[in-house]
Protein backbone atom coordinates (compact mmCIF):
# COMPACT_ATOMS: atom_id res chain seq x y z
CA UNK A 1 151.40 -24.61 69.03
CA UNK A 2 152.34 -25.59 72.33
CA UNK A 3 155.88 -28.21 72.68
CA UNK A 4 155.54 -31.07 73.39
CA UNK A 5 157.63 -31.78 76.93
CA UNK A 6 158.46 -35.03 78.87
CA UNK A 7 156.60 -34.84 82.27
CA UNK A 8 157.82 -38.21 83.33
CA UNK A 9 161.99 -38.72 83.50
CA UNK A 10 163.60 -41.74 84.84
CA UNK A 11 166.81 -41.74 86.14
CA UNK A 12 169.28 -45.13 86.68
CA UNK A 13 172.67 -44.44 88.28
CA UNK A 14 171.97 -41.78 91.48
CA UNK A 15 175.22 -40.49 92.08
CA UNK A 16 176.82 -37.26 91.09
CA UNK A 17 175.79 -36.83 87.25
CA UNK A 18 172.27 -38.44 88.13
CA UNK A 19 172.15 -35.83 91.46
CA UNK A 20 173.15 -33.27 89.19
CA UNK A 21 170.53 -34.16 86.30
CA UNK A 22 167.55 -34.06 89.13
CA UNK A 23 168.53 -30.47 90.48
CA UNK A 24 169.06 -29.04 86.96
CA UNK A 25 165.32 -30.33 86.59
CA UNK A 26 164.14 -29.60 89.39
CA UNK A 27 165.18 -26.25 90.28
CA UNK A 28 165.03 -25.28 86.74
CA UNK A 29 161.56 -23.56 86.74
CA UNK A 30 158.22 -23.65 87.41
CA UNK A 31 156.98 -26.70 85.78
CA UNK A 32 159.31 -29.85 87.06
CA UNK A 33 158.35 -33.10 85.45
CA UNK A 34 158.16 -36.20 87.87
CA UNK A 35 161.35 -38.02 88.59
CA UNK A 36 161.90 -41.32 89.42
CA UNK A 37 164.97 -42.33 90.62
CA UNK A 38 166.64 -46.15 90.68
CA UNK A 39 167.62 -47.12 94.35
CA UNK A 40 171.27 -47.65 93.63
CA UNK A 41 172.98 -44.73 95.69
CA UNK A 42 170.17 -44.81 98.16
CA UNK A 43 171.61 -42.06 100.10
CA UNK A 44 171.26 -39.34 97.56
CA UNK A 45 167.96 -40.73 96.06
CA UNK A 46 166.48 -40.84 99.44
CA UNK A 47 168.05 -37.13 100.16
CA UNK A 48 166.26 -36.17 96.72
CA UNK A 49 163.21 -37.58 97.07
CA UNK A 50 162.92 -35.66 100.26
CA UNK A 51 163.89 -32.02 99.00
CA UNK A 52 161.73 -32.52 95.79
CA UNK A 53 157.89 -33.67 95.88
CA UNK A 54 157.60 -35.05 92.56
CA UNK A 55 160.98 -37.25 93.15
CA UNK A 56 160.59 -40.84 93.73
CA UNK A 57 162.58 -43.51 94.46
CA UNK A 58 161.62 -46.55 92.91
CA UNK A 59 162.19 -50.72 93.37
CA UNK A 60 164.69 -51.16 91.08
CA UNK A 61 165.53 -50.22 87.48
CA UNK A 62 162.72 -51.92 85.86
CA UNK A 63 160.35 -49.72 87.79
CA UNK A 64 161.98 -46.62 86.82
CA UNK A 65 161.87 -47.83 82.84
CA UNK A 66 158.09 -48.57 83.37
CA UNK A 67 157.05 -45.26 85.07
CA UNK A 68 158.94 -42.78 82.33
CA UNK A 69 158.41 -41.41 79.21
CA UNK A 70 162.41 -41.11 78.81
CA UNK A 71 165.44 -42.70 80.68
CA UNK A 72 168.54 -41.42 81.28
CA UNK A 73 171.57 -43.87 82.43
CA UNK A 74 173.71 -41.56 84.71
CA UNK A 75 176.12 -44.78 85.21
CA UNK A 76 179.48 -44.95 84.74
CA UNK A 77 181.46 -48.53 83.40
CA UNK A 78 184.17 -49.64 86.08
């Protein structure tokens, strides 16, 4: 029986834990699900979406909720 994996990950909060969260993924192995990444810390999630293909930035948060199968907050309270 074959396990059952996420293929679409959503990430809100692109700084260092969400940067770190998309290379673990992506440099993982051979099979990298799709990412999409919230804009806030545009600098990295732009960076990322360049290095990786299947890394996207999206519009905002709500974007990022409706494109994944699972959502990981990477945000830290001030």
């Amino acid at each position: 029986m074959e396990k059952d994996t996420v293929k679409r990950i959503g990430i809100i909060g692109v700084g260092e834990i969400g940067r770190a969260v998309v290379l673990g993924l992506c440099d993982g192995g051979d099979k990298s699900p799709e990412v999409f990444l919230s804009p806030r810390g545009a600098r990295t999630a732009a960076e990322l979406s360049e290095r990786y293909e299947g890394v996207q930035v999206c519009a905002d948060n709500q974007a990022v909720v409706e494109r994944s199968e699972m959502v990981i907050v990477a945000a830290l309270q001030k």
